[in-house]
PDB file of N, CA and C in Angstrom:
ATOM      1  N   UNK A   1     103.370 100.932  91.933  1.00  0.00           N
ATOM      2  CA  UNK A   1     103.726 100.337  93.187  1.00  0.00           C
ATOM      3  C   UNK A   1     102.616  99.383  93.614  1.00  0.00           C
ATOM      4  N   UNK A   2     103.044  98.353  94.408  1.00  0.00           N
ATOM      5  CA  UNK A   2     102.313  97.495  94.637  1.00  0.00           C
ATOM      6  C   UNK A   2     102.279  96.953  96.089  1.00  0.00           C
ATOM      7  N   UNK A   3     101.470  96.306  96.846  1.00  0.00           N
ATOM      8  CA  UNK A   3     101.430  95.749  98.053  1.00  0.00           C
ATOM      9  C   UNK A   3     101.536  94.056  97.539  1.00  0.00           C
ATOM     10  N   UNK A   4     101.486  93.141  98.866  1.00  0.00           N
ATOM     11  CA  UNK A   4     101.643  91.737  98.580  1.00  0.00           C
ATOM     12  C   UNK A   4     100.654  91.183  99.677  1.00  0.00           C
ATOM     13  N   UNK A   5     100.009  89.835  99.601  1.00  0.00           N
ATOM     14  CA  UNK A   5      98.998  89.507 100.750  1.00  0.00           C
ATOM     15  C   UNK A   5      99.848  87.870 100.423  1.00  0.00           C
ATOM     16  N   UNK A   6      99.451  87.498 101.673  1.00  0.00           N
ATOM     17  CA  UNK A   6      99.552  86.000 101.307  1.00  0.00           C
ATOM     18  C   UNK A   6      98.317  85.387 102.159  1.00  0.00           C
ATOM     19  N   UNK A   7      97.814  84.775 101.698  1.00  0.00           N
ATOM     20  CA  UNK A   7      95.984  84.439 101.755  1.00  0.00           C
ATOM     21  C   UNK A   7      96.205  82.423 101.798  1.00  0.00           C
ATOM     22  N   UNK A   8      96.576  82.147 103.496  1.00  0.00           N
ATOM     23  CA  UNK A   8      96.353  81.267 103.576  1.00  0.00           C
ATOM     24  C   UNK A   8      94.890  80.513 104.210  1.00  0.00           C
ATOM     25  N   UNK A   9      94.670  79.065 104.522  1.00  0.00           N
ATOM     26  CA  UNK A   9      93.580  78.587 104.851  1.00  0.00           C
ATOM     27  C   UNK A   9      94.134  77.383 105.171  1.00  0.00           C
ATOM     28  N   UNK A  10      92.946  76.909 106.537  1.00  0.00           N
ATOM     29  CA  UNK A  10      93.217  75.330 107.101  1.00  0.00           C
ATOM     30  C   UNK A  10      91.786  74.587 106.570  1.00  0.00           C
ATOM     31  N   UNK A  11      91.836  73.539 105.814  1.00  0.00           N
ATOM     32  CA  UNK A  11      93.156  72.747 104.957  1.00  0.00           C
ATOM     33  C   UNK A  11      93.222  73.919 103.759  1.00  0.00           C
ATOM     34  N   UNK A  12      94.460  74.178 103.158  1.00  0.00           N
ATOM     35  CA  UNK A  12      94.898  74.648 101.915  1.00  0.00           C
ATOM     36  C   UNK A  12      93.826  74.015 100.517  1.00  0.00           C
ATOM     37  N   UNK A  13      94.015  74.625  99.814  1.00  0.00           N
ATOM     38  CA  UNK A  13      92.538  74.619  98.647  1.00  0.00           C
ATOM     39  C   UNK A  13      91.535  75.387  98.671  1.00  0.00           C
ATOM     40  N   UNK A  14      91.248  76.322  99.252  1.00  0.00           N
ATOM     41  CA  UNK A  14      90.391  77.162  99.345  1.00  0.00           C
ATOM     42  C   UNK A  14      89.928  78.142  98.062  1.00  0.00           C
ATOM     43  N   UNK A  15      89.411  78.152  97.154  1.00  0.00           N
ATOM     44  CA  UNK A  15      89.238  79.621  96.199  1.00  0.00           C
ATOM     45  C   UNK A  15      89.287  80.219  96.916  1.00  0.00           C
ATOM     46  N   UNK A  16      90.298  81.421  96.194  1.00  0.00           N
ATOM     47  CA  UNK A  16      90.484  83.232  96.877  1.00  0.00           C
ATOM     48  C   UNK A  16      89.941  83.742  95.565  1.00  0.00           C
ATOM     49  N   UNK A  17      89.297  85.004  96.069  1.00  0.00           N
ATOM     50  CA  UNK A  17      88.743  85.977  95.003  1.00  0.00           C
ATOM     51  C   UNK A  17      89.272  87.453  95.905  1.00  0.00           C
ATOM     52  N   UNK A  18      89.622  88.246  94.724  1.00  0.00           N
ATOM     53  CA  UNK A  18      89.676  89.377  95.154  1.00  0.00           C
ATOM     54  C   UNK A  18      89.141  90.135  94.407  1.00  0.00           C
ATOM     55  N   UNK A  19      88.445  91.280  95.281  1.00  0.00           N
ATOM     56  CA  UNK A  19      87.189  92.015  94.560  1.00  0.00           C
ATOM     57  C   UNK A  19      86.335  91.577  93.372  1.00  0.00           C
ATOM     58  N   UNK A  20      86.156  90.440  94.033  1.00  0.00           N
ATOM     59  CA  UNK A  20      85.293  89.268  92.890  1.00  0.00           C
ATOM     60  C   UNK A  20      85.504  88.319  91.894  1.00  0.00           C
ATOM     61  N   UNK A  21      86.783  89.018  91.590  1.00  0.00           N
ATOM     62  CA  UNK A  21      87.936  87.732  90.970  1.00  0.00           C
ATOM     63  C   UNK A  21      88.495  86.776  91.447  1.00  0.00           C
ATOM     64  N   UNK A  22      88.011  86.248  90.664  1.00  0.00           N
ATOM     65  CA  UNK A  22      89.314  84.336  91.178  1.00  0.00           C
ATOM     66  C   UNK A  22      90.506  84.604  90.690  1.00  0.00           C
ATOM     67  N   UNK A  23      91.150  84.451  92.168  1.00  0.00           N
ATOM     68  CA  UNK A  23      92.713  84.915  91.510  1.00  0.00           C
ATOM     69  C   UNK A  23      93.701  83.063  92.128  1.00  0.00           C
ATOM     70  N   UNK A  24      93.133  82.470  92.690  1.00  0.00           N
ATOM     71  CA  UNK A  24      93.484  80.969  92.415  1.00  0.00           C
ATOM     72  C   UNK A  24      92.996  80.329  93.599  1.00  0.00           C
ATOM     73  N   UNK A  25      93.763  79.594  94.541  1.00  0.00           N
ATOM     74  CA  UNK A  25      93.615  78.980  95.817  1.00  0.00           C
ATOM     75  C   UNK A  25      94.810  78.582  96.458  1.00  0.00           C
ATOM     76  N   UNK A  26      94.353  78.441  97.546  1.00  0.00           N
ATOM     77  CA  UNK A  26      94.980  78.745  98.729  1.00  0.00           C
ATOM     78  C   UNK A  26      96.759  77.581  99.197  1.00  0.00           C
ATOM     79  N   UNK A  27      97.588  77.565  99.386  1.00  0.00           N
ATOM     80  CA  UNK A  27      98.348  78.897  99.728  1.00  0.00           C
ATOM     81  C   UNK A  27      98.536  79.760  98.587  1.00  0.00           C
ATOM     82  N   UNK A  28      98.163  80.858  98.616  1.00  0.00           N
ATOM     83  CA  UNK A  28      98.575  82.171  97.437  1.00  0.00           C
ATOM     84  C   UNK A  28      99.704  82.905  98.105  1.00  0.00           C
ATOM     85  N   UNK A  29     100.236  82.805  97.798  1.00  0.00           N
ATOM     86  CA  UNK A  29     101.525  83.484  98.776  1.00  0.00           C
ATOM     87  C   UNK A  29     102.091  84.812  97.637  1.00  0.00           C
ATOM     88  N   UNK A  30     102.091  85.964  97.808  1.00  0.00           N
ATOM     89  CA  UNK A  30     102.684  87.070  97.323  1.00  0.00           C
ATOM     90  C   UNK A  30     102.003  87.235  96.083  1.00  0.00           C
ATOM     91  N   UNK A  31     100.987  87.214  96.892  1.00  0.00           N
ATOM     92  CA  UNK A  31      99.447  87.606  95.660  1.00  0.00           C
ATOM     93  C   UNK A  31      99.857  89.668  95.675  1.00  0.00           C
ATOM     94  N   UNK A  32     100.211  90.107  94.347  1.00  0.00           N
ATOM     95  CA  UNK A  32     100.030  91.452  94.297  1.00  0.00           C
ATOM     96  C   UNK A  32      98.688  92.045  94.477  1.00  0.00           C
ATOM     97  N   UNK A  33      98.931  93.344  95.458  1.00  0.00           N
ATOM     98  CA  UNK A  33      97.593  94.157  94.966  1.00  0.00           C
ATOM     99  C   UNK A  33      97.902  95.207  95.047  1.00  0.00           C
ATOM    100  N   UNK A  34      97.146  96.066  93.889  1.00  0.00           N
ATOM    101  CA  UNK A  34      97.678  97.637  93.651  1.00  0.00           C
ATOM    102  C   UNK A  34      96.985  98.474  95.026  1.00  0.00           C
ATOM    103  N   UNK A  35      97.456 100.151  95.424  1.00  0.00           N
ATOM    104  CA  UNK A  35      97.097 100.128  96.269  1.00  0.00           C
ATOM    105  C   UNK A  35      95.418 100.963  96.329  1.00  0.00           C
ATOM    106  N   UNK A  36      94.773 101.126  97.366  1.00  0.00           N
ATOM    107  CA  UNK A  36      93.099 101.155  97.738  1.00  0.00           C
ATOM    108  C   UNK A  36      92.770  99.659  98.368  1.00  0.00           C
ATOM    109  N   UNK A  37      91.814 100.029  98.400  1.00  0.00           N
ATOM    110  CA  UNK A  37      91.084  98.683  99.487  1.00  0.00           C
ATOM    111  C   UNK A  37      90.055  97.694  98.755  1.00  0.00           C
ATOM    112  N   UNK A  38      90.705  96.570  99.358  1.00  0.00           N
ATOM    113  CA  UNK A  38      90.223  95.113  98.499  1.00  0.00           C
ATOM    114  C   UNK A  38      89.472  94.310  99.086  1.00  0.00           C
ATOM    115  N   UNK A  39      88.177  93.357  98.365  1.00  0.00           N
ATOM    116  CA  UNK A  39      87.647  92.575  99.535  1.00  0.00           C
ATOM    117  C   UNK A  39      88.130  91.182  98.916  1.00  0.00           C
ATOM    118  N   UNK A  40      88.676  90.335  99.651  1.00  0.00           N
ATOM    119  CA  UNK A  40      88.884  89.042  99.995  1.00  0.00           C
ATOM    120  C   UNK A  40      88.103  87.977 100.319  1.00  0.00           C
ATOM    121  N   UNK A  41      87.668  87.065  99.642  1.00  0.00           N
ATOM    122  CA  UNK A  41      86.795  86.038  99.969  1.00  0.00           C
ATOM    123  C   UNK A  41      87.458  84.464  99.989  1.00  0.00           C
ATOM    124  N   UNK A  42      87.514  83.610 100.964  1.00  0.00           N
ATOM    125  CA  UNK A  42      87.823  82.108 100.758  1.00  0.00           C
ATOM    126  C   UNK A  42      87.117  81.342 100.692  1.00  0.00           C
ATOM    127  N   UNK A  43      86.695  80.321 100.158  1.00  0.00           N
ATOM    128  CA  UNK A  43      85.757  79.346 100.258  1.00  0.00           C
ATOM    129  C   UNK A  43      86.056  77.644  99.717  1.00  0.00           C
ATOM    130  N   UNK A  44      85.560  76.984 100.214  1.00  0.00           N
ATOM    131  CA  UNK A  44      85.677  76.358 100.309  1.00  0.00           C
ATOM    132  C   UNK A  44      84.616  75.164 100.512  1.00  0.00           C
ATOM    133  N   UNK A  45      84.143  74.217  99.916  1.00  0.00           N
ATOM    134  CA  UNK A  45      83.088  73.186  99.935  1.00  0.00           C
ATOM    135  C   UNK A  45      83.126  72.762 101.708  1.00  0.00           C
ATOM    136  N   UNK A  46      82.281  72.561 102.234  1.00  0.00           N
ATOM    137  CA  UNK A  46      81.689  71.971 103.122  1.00  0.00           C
ATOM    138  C   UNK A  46      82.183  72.730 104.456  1.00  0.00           C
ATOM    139  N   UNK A  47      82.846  74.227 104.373  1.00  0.00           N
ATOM    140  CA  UNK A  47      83.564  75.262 105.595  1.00  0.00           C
ATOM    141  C   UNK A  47      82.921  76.429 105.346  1.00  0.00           C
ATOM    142  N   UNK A  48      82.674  77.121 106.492  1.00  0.00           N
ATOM    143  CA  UNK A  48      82.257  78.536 106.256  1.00  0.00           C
ATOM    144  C   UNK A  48      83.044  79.513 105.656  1.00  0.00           C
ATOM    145  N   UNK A  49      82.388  80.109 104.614  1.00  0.00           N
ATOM    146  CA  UNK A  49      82.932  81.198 103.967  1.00  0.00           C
ATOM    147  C   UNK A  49      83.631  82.361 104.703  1.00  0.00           C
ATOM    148  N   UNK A  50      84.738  82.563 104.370  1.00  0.00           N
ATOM    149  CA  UNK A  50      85.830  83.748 104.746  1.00  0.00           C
ATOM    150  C   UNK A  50      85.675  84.797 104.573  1.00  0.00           C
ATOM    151  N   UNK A  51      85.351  86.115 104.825  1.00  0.00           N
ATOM    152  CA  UNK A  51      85.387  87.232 103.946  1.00  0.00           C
ATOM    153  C   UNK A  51      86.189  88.477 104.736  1.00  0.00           C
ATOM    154  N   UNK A  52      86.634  89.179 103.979  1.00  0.00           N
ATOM    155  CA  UNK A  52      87.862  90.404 104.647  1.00  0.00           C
ATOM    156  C   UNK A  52      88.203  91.102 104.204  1.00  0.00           C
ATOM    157  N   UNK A  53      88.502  92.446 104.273  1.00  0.00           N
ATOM    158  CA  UNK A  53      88.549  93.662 103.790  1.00  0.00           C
ATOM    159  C   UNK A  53      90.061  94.126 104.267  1.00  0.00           C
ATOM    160  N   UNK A  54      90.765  94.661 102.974  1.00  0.00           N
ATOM    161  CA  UNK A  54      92.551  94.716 103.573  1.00  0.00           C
ATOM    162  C   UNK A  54      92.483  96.477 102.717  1.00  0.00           C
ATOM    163  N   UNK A  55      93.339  97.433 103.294  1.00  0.00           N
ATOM    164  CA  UNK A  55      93.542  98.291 102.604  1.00  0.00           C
ATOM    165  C   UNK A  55      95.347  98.650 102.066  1.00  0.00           C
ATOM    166  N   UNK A  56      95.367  98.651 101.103  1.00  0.00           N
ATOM    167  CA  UNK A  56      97.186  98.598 100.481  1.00  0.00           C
ATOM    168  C   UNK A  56      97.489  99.899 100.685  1.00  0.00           C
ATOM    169  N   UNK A  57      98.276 100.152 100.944  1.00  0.00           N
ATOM    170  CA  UNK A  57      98.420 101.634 100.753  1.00  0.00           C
ATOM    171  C   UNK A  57     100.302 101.836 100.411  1.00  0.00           C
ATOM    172  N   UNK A  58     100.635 102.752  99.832  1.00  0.00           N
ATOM    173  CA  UNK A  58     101.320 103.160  98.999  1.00  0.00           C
ATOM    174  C   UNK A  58     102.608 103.892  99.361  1.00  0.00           C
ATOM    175  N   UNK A  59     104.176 103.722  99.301  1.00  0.00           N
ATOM    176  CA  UNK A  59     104.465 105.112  99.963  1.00  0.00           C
ATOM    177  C   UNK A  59     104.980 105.263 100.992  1.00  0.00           C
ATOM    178  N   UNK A  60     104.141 104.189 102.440  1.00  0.00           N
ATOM    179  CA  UNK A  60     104.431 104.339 103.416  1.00  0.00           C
ATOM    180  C   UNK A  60     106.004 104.544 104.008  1.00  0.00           C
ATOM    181  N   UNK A  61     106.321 105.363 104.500  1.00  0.00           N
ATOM    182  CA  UNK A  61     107.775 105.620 105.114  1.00  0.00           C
ATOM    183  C   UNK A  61     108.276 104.905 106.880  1.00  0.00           C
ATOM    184  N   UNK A  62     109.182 104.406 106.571  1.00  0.00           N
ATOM    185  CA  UNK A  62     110.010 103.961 108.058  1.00  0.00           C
ATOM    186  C   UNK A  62     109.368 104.603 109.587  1.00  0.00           C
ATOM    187  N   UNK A  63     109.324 105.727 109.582  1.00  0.00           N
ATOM    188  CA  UNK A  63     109.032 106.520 110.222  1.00  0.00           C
ATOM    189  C   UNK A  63     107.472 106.504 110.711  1.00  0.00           C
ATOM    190  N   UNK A  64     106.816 106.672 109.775  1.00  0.00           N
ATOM    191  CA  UNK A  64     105.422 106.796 109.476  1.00  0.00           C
ATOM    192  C   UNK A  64     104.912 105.088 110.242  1.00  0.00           C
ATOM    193  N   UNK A  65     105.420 104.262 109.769  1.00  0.00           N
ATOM    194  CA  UNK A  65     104.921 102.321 109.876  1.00  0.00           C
ATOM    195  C   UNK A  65     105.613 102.591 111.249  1.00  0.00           C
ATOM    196  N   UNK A  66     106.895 102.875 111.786  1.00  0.00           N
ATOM    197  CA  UNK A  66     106.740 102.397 112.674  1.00  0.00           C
ATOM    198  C   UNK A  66     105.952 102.959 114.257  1.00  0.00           C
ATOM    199  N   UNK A  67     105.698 104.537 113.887  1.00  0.00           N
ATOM    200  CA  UNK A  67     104.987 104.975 114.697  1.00  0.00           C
ATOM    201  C   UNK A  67     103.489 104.220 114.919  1.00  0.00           C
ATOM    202  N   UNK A  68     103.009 104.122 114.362  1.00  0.00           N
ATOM    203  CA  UNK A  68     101.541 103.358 113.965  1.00  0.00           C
ATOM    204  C   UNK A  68     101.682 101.722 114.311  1.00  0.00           C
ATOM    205  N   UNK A  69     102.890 100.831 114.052  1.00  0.00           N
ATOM    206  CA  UNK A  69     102.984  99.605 114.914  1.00  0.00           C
ATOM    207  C   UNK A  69     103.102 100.243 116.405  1.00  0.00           C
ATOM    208  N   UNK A  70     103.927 101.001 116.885  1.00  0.00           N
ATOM    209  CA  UNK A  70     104.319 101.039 118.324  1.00  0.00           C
ATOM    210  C   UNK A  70     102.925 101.382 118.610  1.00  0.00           C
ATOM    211  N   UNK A  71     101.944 101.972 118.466  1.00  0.00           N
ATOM    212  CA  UNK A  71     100.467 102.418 118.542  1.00  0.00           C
ATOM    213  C   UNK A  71     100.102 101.163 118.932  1.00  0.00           C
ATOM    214  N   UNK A  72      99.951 100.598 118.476  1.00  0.00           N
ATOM    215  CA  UNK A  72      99.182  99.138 118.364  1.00  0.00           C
ATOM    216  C   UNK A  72     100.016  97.847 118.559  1.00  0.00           C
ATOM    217  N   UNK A  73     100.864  97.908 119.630  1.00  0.00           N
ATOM    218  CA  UNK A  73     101.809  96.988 120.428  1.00  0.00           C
ATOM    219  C   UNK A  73     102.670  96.317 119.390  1.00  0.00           C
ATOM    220  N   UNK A  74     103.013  96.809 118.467  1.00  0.00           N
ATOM    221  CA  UNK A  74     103.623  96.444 117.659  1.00  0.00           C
ATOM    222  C   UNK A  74     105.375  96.518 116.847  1.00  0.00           C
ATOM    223  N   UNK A  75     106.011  95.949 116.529  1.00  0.00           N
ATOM    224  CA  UNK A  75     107.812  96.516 116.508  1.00  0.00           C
ATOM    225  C   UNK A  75     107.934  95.498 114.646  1.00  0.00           C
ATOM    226  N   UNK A  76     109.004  96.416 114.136  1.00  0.00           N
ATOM    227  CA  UNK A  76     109.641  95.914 113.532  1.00  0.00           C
ATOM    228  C   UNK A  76     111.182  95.055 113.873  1.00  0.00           C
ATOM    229  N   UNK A  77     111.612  93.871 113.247  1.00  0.00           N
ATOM    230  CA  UNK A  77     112.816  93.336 113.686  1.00  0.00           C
ATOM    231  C   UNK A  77     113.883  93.860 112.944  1.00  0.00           C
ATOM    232  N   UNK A  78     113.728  94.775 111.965  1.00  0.00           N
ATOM    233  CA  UNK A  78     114.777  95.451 111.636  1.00  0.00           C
ATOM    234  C   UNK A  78     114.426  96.484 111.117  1.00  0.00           C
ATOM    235  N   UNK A  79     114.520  97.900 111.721  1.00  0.00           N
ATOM    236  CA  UNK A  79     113.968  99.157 111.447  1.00  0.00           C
ATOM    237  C   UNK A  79     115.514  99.606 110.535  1.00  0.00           C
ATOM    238  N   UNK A  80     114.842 100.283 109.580  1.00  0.00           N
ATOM    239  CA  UNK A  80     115.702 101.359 109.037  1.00  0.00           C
ATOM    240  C   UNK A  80     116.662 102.915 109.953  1.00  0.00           C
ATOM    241  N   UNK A  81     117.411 103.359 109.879  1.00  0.00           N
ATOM    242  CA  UNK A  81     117.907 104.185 110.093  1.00  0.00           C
ATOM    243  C   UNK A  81     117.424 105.250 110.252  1.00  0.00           C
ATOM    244  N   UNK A  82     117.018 105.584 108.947  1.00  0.00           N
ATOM    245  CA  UNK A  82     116.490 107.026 108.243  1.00  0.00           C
ATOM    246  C   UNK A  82     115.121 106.839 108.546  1.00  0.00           C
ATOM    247  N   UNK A  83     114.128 107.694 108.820  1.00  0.00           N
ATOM    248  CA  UNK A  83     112.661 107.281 109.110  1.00  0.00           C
ATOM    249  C   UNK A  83     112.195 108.312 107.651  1.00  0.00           C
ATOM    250  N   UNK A  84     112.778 109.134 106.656  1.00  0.00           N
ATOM    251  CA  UNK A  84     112.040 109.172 105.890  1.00  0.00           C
ATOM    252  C   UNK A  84     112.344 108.224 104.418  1.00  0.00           C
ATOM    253  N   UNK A  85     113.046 107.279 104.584  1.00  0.00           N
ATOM    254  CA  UNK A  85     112.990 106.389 103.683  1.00  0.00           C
ATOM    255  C   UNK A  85     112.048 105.055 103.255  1.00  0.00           C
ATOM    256  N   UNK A  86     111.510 105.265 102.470  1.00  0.00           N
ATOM    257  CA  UNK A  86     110.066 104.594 102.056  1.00  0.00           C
ATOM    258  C   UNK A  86     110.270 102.839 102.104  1.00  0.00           C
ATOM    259  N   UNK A  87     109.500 102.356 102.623  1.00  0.00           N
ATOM    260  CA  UNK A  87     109.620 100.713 103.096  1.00  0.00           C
ATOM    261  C   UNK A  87     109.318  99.956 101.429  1.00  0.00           C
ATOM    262  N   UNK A  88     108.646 100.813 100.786  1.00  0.00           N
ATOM    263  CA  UNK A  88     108.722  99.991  99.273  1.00  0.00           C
ATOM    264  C   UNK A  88     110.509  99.987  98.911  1.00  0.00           C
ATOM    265  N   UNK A  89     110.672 101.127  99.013  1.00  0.00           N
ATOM    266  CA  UNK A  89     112.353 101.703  98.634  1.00  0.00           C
ATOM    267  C   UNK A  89     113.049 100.756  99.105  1.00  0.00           C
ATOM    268  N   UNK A  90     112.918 100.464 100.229  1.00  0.00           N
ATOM    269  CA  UNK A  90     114.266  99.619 100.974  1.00  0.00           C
ATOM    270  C   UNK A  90     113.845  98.113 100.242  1.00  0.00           C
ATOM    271  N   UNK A  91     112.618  97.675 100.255  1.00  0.00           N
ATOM    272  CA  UNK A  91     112.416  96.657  99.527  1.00  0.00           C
ATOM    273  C   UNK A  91     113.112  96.009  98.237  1.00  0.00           C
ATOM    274  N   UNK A  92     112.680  97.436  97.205  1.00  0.00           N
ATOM    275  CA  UNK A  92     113.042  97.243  96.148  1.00  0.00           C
ATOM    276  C   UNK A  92     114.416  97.683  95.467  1.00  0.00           C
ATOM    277  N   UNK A  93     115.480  97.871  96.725  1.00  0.00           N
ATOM    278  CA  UNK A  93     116.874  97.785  96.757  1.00  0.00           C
ATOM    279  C   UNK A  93     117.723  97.044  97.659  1.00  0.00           C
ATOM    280  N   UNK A  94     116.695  96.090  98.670  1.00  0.00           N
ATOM    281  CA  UNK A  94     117.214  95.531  99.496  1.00  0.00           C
ATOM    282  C   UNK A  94     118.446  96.257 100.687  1.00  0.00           C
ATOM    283  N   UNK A  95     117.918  97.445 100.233  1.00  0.00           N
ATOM    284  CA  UNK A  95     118.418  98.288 101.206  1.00  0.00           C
ATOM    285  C   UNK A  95     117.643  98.752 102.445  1.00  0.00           C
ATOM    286  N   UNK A  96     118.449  99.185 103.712  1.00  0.00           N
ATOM    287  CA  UNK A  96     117.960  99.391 104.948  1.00  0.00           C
ATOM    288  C   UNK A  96     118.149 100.834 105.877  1.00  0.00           C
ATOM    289  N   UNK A  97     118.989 101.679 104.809  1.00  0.00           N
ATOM    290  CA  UNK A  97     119.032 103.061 105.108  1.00  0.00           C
ATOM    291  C   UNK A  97     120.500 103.451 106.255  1.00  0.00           C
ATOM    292  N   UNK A  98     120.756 102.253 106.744  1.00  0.00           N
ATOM    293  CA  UNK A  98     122.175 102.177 107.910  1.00  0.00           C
ATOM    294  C   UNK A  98     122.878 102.032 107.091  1.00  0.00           C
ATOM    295  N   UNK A  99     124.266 102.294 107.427  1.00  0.00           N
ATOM    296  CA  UNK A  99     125.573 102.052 107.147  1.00  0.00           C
ATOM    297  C   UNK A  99     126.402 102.745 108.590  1.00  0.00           C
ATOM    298  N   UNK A 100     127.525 102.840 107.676  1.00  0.00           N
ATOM    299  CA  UNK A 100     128.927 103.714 108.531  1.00  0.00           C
ATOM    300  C   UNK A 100     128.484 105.121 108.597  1.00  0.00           C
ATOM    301  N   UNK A 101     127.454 105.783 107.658  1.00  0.00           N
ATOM    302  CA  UNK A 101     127.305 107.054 108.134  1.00  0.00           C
ATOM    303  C   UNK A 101     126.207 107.279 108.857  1.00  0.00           C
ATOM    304  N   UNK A 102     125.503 106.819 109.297  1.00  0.00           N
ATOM    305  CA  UNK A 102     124.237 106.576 109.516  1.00  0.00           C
ATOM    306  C   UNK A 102     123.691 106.245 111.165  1.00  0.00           C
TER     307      UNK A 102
END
């Protein structure tokens, strides 16, 4: 399982490295990262260097994400049904846990 970042910058061109790797430049859009915690660096000639620490984590369930956004003023625009159905899951079936029985 995997997480996704998208690692933009003003102006676009930036080297991104993650955990010390050059993984290209900037817009990186649906850059994978497995899950644990990654450091992020941008840079760029003649701009101050970027640096940031993201943690992926794995698993997470409907239920679980959205308690923890509402924590922190936060909502999804389309919550699942079921709160123990896993947000990778619905992803990777394009499914959303509602229907007619639901």
């Amino acid at each position: 399982m995997t997480g996704t970042a998208d690692i933009l910058s003003t102006p676009f061109g930036a080297a991104v490295a993650v955990n010390g790797a050059d993984v290209g430049e900037t817009p990186l859009l649906q850059h994978r990262l497995k899950p644990g915690a990654h450091r992020i660096d941008v840079r760029k000639e003649g701009y101050e260097p970027w640096t940031s620490s993201v943690t992926v984590e794995a698993g997470i369930r409907y239920g679980t994400l959205a308690e923890y956004l509402q924590s922190n003023g936060f909502a999804l625009h389309n919550l699942a049904s079921l709160p123990h159905i896993s947000v990778a899951g619905a992803c990777a079936t394009a499914t959303h846990g509602s229907g007619i029985k639901n």
